[in-house]
N, C-alpha and C. Protein backbone atom coordinates (compact mmCIF):
# COMPACT_ATOMS: atom_id res chain seq x y z
N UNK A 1 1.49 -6.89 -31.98
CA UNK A 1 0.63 -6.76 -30.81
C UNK A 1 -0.32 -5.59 -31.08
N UNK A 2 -1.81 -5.86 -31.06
CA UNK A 2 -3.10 -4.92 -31.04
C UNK A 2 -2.76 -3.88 -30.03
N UNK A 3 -2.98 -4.64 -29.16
CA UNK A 3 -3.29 -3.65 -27.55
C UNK A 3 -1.73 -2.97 -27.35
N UNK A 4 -2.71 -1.85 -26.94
CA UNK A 4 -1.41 -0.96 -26.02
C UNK A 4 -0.63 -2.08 -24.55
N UNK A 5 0.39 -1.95 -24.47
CA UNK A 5 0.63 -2.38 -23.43
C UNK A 5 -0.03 -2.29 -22.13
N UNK A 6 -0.07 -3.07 -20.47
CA UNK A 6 -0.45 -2.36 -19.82
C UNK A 6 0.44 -3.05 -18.71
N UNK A 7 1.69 -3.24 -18.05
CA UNK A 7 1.78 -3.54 -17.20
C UNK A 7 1.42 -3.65 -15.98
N UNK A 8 1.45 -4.37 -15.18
CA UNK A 8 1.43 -4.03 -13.24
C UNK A 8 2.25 -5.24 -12.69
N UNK A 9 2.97 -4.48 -11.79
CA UNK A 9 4.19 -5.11 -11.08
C UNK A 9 3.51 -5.37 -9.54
N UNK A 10 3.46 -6.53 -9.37
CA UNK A 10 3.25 -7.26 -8.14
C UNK A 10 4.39 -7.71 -6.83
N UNK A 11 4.27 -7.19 -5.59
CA UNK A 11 4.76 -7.63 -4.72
C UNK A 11 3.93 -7.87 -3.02
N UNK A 12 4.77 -7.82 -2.43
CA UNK A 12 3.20 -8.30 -0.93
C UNK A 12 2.91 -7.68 -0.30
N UNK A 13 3.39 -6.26 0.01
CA UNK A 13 2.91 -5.25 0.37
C UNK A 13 2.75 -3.79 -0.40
N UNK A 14 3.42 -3.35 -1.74
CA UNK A 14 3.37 -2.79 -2.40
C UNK A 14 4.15 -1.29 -2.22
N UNK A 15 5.41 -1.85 -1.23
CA UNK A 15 6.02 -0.80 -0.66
C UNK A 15 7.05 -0.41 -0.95
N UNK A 16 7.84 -1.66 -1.61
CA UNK A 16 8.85 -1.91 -1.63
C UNK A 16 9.62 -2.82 -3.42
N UNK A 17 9.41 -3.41 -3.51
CA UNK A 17 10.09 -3.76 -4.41
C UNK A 17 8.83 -3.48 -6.20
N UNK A 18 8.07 -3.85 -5.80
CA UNK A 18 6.67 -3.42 -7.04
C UNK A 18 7.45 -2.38 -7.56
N UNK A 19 6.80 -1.09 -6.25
CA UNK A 19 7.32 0.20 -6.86
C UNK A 19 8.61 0.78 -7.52
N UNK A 20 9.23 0.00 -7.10
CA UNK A 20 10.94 -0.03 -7.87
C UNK A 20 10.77 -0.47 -9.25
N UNK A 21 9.79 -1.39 -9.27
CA UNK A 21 9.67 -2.43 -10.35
C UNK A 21 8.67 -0.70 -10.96
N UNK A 22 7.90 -0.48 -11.05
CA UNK A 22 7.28 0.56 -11.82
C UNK A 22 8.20 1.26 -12.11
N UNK A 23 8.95 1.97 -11.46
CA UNK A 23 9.96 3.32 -11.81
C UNK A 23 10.87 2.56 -12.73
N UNK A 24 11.30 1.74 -12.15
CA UNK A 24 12.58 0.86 -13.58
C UNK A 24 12.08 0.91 -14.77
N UNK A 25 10.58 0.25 -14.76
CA UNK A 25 10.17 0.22 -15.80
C UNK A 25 9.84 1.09 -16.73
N UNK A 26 9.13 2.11 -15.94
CA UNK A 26 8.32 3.65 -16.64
C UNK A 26 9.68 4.79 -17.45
N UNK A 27 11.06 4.03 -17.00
CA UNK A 27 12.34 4.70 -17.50
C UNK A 27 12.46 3.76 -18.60
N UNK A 28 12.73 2.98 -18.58
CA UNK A 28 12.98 1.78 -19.70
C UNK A 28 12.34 1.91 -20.84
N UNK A 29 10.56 1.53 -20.54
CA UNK A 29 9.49 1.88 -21.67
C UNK A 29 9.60 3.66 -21.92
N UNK A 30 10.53 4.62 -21.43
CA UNK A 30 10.67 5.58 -22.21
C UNK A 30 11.63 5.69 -23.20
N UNK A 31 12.73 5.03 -22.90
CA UNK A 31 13.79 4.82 -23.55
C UNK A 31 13.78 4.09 -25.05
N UNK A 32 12.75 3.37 -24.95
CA UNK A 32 12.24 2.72 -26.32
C UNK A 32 10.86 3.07 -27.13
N UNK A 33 10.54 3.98 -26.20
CA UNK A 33 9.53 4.80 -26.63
C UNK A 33 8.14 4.46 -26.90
N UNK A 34 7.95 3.48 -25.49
CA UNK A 34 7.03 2.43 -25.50
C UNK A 34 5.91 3.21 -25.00
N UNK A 35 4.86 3.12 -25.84
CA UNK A 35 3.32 4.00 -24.58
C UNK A 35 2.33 2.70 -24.36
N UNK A 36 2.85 2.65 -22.79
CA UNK A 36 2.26 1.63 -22.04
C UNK A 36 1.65 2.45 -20.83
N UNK A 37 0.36 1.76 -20.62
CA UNK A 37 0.10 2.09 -19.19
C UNK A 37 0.81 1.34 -17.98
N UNK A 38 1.42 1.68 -16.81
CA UNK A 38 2.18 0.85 -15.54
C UNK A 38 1.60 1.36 -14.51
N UNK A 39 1.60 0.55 -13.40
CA UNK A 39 1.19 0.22 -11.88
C UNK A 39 2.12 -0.71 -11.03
N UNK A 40 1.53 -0.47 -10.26
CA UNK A 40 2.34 -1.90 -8.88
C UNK A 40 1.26 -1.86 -8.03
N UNK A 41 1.03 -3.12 -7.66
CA UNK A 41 0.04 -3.11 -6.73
C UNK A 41 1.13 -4.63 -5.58
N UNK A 42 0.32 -4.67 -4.77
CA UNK A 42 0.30 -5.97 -3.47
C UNK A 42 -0.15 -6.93 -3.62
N UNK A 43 -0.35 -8.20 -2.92
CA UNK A 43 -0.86 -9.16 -2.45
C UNK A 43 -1.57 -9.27 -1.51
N UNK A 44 -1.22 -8.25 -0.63
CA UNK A 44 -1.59 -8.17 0.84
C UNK A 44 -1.91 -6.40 1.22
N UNK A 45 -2.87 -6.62 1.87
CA UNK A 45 -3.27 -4.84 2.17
C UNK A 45 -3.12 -4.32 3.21
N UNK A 46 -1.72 -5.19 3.79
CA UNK A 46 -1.17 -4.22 5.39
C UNK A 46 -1.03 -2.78 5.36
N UNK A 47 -0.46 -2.42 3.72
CA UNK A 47 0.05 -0.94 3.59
C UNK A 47 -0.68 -0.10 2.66
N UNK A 48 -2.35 -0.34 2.51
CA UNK A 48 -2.86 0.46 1.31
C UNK A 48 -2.91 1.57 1.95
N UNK A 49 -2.41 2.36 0.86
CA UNK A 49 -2.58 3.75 0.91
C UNK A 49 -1.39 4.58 1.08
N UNK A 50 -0.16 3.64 1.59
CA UNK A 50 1.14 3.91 2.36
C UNK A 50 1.81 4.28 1.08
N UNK A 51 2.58 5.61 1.31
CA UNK A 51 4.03 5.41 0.68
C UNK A 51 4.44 4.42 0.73
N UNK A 52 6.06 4.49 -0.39
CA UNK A 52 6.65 3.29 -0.43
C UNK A 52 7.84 3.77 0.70
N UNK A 53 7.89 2.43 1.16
CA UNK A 53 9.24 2.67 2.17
C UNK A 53 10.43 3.82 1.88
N UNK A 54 10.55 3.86 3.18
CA UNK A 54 11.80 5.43 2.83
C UNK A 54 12.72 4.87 2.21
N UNK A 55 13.20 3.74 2.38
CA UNK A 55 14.74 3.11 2.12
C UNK A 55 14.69 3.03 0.17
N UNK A 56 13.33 2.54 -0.25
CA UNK A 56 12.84 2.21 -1.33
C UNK A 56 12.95 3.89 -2.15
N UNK A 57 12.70 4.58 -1.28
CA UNK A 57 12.25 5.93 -1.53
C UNK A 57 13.77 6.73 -2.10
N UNK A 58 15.08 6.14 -1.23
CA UNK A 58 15.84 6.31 -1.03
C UNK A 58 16.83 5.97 -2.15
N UNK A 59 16.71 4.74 -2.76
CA UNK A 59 17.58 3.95 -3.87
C UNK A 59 16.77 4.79 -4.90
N UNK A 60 15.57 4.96 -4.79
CA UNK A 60 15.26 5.38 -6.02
C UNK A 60 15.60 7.06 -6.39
N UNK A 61 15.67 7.69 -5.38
CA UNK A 61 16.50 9.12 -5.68
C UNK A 61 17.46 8.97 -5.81
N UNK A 62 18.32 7.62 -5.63
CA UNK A 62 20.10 8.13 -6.29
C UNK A 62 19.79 7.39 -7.16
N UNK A 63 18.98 6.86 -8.27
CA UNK A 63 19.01 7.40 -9.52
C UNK A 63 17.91 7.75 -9.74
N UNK A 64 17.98 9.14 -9.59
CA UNK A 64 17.03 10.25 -10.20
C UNK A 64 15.58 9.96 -10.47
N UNK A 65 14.94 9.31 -9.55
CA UNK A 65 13.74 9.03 -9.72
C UNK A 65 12.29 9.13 -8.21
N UNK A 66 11.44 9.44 -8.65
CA UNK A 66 10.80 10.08 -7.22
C UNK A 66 9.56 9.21 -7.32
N UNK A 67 9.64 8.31 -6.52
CA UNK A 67 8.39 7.42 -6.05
C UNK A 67 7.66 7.78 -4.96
N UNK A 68 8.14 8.78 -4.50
CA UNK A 68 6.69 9.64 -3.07
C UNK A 68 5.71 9.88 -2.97
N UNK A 69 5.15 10.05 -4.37
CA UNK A 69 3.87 9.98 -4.77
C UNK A 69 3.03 8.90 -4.52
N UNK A 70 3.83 7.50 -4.87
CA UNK A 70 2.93 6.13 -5.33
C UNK A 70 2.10 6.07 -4.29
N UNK A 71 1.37 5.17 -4.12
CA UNK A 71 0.14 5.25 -2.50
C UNK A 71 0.69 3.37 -2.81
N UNK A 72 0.34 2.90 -2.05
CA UNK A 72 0.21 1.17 -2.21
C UNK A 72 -1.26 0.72 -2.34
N UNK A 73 -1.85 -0.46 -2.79
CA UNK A 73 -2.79 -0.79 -3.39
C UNK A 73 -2.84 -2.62 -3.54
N UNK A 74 -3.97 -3.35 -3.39
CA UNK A 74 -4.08 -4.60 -3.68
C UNK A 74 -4.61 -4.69 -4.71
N UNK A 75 -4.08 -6.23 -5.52
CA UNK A 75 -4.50 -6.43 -7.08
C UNK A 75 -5.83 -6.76 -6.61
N UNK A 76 -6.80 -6.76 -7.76
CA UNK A 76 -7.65 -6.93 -7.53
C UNK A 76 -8.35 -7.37 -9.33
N UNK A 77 -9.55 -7.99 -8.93
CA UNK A 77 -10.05 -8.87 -10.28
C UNK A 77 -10.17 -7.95 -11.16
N UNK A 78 -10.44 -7.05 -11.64
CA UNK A 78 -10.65 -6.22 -12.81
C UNK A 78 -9.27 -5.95 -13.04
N UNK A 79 -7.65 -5.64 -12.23
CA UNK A 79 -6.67 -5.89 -12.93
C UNK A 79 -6.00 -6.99 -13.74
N UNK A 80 -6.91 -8.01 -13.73
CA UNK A 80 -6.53 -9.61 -14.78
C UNK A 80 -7.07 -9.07 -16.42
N UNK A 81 -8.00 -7.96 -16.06
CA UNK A 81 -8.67 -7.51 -17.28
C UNK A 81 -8.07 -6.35 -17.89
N UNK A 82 -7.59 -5.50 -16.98
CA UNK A 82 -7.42 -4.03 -17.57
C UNK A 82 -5.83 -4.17 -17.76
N UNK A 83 -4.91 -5.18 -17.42
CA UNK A 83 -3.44 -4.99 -17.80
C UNK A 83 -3.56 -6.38 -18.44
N UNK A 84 -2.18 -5.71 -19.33
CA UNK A 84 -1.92 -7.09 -20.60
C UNK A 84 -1.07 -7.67 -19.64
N UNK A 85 -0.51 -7.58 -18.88
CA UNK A 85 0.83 -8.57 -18.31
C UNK A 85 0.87 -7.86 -16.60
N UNK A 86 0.70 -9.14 -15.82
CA UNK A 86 0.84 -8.53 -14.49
C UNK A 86 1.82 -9.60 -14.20
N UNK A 87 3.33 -9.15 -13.81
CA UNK A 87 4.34 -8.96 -13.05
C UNK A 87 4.70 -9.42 -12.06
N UNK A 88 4.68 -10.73 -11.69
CA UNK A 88 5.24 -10.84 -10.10
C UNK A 88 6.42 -10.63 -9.69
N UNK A 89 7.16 -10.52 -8.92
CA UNK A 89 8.27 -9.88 -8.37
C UNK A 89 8.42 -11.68 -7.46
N UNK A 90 8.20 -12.40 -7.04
CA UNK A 90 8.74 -13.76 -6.56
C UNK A 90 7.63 -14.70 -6.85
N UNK A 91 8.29 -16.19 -6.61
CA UNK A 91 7.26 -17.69 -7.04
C UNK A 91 6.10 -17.35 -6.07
N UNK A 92 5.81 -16.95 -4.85
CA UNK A 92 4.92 -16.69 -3.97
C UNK A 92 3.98 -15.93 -4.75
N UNK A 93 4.30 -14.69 -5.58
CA UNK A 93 3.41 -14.22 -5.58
C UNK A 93 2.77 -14.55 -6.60
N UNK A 94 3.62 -15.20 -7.61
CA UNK A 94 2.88 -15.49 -8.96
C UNK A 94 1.94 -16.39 -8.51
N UNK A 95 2.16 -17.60 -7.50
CA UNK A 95 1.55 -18.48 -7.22
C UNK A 95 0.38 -17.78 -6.65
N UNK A 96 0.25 -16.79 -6.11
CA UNK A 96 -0.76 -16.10 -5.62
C UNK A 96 -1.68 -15.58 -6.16
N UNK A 97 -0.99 -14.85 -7.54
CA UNK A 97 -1.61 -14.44 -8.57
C UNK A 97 -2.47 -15.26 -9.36
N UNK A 98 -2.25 -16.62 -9.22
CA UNK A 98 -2.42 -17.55 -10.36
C UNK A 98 -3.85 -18.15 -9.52
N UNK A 99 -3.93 -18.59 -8.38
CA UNK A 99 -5.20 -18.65 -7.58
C UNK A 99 -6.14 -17.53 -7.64
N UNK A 100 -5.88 -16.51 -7.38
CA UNK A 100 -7.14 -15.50 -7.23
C UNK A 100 -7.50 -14.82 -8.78
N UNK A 101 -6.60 -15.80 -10.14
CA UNK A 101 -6.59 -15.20 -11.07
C UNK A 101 -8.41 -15.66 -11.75
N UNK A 102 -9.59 -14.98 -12.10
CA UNK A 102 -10.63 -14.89 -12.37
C UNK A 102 -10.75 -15.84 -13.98
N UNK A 103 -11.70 -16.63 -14.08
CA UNK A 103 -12.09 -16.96 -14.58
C UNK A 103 -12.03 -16.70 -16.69
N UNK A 104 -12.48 -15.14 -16.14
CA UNK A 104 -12.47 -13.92 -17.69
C UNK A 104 -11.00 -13.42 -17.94
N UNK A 105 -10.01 -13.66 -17.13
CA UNK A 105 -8.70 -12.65 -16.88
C UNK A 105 -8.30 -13.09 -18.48
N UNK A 106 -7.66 -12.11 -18.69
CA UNK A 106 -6.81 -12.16 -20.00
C UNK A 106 -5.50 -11.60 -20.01
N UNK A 107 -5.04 -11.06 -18.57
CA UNK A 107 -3.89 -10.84 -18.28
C UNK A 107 -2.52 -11.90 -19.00
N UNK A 108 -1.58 -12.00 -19.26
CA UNK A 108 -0.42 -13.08 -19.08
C UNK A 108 0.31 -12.43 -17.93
N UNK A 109 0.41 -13.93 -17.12
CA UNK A 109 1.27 -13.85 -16.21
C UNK A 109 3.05 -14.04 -16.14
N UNK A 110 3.93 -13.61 -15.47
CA UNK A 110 4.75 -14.01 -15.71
C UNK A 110 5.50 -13.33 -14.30
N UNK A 111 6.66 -14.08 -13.68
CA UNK A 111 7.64 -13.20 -12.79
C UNK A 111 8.73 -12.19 -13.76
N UNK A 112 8.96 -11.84 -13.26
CA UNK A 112 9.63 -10.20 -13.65
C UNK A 112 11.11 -10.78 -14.18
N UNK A 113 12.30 -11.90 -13.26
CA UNK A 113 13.30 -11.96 -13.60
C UNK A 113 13.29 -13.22 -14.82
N UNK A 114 11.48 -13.84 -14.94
CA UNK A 114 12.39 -14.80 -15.93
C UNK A 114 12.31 -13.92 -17.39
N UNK A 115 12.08 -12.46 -17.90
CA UNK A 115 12.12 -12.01 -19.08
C UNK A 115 13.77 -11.72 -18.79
N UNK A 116 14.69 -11.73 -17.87
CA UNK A 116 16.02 -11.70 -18.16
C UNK A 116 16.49 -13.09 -18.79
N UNK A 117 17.23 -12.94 -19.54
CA UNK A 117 18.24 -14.97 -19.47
C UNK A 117 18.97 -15.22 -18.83
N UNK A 118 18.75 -16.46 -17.87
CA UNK A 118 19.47 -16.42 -17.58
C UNK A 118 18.92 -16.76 -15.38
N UNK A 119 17.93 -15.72 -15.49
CA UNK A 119 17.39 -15.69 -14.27
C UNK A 119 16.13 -15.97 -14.08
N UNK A 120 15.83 -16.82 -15.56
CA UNK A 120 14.04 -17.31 -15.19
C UNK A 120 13.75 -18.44 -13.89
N UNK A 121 12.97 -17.84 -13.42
CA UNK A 121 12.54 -18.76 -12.17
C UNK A 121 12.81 -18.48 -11.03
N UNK A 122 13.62 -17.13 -10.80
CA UNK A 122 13.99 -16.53 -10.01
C UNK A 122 13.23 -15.31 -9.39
N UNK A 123 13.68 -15.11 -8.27
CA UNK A 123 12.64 -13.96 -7.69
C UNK A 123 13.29 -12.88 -7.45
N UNK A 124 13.26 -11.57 -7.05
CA UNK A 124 13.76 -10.40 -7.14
C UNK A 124 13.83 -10.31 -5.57
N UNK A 125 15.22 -10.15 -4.86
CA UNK A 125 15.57 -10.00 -3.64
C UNK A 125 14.44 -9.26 -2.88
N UNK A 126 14.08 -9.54 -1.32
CA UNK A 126 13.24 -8.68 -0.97
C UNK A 126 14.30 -8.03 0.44
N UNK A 127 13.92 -7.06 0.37
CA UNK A 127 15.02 -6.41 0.97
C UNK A 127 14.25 -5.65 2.56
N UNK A 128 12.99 -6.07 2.12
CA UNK A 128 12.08 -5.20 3.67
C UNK A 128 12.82 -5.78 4.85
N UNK A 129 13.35 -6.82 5.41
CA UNK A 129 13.96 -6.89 6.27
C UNK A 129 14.97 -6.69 6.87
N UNK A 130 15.89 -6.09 5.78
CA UNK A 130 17.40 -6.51 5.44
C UNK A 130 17.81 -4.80 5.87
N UNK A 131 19.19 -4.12 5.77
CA UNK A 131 19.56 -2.87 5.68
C UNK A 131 19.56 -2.50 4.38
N UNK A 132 19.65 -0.75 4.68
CA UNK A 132 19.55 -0.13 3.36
C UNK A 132 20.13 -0.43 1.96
N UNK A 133 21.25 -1.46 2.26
CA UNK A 133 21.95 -1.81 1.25
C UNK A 133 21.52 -2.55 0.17
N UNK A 134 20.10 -3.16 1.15
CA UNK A 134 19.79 -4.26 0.58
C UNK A 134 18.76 -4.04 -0.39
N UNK A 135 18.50 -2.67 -0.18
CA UNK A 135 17.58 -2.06 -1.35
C UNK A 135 18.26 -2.18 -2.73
N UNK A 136 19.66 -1.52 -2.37
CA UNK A 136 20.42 -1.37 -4.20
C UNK A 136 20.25 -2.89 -4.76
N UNK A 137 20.36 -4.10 -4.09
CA UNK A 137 20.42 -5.08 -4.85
C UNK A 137 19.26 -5.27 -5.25
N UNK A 138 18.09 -5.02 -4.82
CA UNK A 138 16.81 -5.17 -5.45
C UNK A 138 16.46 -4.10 -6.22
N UNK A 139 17.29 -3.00 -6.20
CA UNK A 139 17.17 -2.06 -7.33
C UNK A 139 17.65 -2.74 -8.49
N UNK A 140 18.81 -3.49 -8.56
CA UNK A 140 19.51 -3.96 -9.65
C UNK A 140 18.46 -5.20 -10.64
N UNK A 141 17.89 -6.06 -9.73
CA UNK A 141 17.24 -7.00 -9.97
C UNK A 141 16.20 -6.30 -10.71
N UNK A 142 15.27 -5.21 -10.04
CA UNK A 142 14.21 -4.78 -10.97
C UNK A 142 14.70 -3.65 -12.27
N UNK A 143 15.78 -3.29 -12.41
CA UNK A 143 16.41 -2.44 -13.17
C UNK A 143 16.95 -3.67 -14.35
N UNK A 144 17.15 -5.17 -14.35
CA UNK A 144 17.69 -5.38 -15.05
C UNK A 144 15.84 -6.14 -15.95
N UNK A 145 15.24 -6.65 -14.95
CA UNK A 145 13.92 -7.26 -15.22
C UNK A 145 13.09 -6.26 -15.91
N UNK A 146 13.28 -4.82 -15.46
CA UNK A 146 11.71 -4.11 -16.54
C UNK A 146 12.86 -3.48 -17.75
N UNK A 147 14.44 -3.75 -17.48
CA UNK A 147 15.28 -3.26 -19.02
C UNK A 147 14.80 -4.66 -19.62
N UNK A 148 14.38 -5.79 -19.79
CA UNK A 148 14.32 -6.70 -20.31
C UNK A 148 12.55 -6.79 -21.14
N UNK A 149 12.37 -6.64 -20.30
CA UNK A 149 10.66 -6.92 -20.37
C UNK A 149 10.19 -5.53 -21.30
N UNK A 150 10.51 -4.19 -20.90
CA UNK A 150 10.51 -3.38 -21.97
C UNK A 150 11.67 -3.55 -23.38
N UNK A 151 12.23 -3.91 -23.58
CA UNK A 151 12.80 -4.23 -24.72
C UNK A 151 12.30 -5.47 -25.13
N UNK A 152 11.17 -6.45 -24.94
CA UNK A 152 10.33 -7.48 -25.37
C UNK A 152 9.08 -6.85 -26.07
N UNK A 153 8.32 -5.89 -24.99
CA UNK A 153 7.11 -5.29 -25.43
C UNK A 153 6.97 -4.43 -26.69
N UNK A 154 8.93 -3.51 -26.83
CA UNK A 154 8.80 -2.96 -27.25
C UNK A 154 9.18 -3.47 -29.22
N UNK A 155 9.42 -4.37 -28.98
CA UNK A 155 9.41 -5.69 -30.37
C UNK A 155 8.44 -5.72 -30.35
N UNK A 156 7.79 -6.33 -29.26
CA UNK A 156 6.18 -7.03 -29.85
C UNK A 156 5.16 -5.60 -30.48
N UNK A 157 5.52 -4.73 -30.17
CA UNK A 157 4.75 -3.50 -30.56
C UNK A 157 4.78 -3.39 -32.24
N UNK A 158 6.36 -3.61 -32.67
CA UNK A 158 6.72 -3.06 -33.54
C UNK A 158 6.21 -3.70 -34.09
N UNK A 159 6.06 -5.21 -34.52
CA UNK A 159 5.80 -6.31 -35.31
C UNK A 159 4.14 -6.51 -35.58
């Protein structure tokens, strides 16, 4: 692979599971010593600008990681161009992705759990409705999806 990596992790408000999906990842691609650029962006722009949910905020400090910073954000056409691989987090959104995807995009698309085996075609729990608990399981889902997807990139780098 030429290009530097560039991920961005997609979900529908960008509050909640994306940003999990970045932090999983930005640990992972360190661990293999991957220099990629990462993001998360939305579908939907109920929450630009918003932190990510407290609860989100919450799973991700018990393991050692601080997403307070992130702001939320909608994809938008120049991200089909500027990331090698944008990320959906469920079939909704890829399907979403795949309509507003531009003409020039050179992105590859893909959802997040099918780089696991095992769980392609699957979507990553959304937990905005659910109790706090329901965050750890979507911690697990994006913890096992960007350990996967960075140990792909980080082959394709080597080769």
């Amino acid at each position: 692979m030429s290009l530097r990596p560039a991920v961005l992790f997609v979900c529908t408000g960008n509050i909640c599971r994306s940003p999990l999906a970045e932090a999983a990842f930005r640990v992972a691609a360190g661990r293999y010593g991957l220099e990629v650029l990462v993001d998360s962006a939305g579908t939907g722009d109920w929450h630009r600008g918003a932190a990510p949910d407290r609860r989100a905020q919450a799973v991700a400090r018990r393991h050692g990681l601080d997403i307070g910073d992130y702001r939320a954000r909608i994809v938008g056409p120049d991200d089909y161009r500027i990331f090698t691989h944008i990320v959906a987090l469920d079939p909704g959104h890829l399907r979403i992705l795949r309509g507003r995807r531009p003409m020039d995009a050179t992105a590859e698309l893909s959802l997040l759990l099918d780089h696991v085996p095992g769980r392609e075609g699957q979507g990553v729990a959304d937990p905005y409705y659910g109790e706090a608990r329901a965050f750890d399981v979507t911690w697990d889902d994006v913890r096992q999806g960007a350990e996967a997807l960075a140990l792909k990139l980080a082959r394709a780098t080597r080769d």
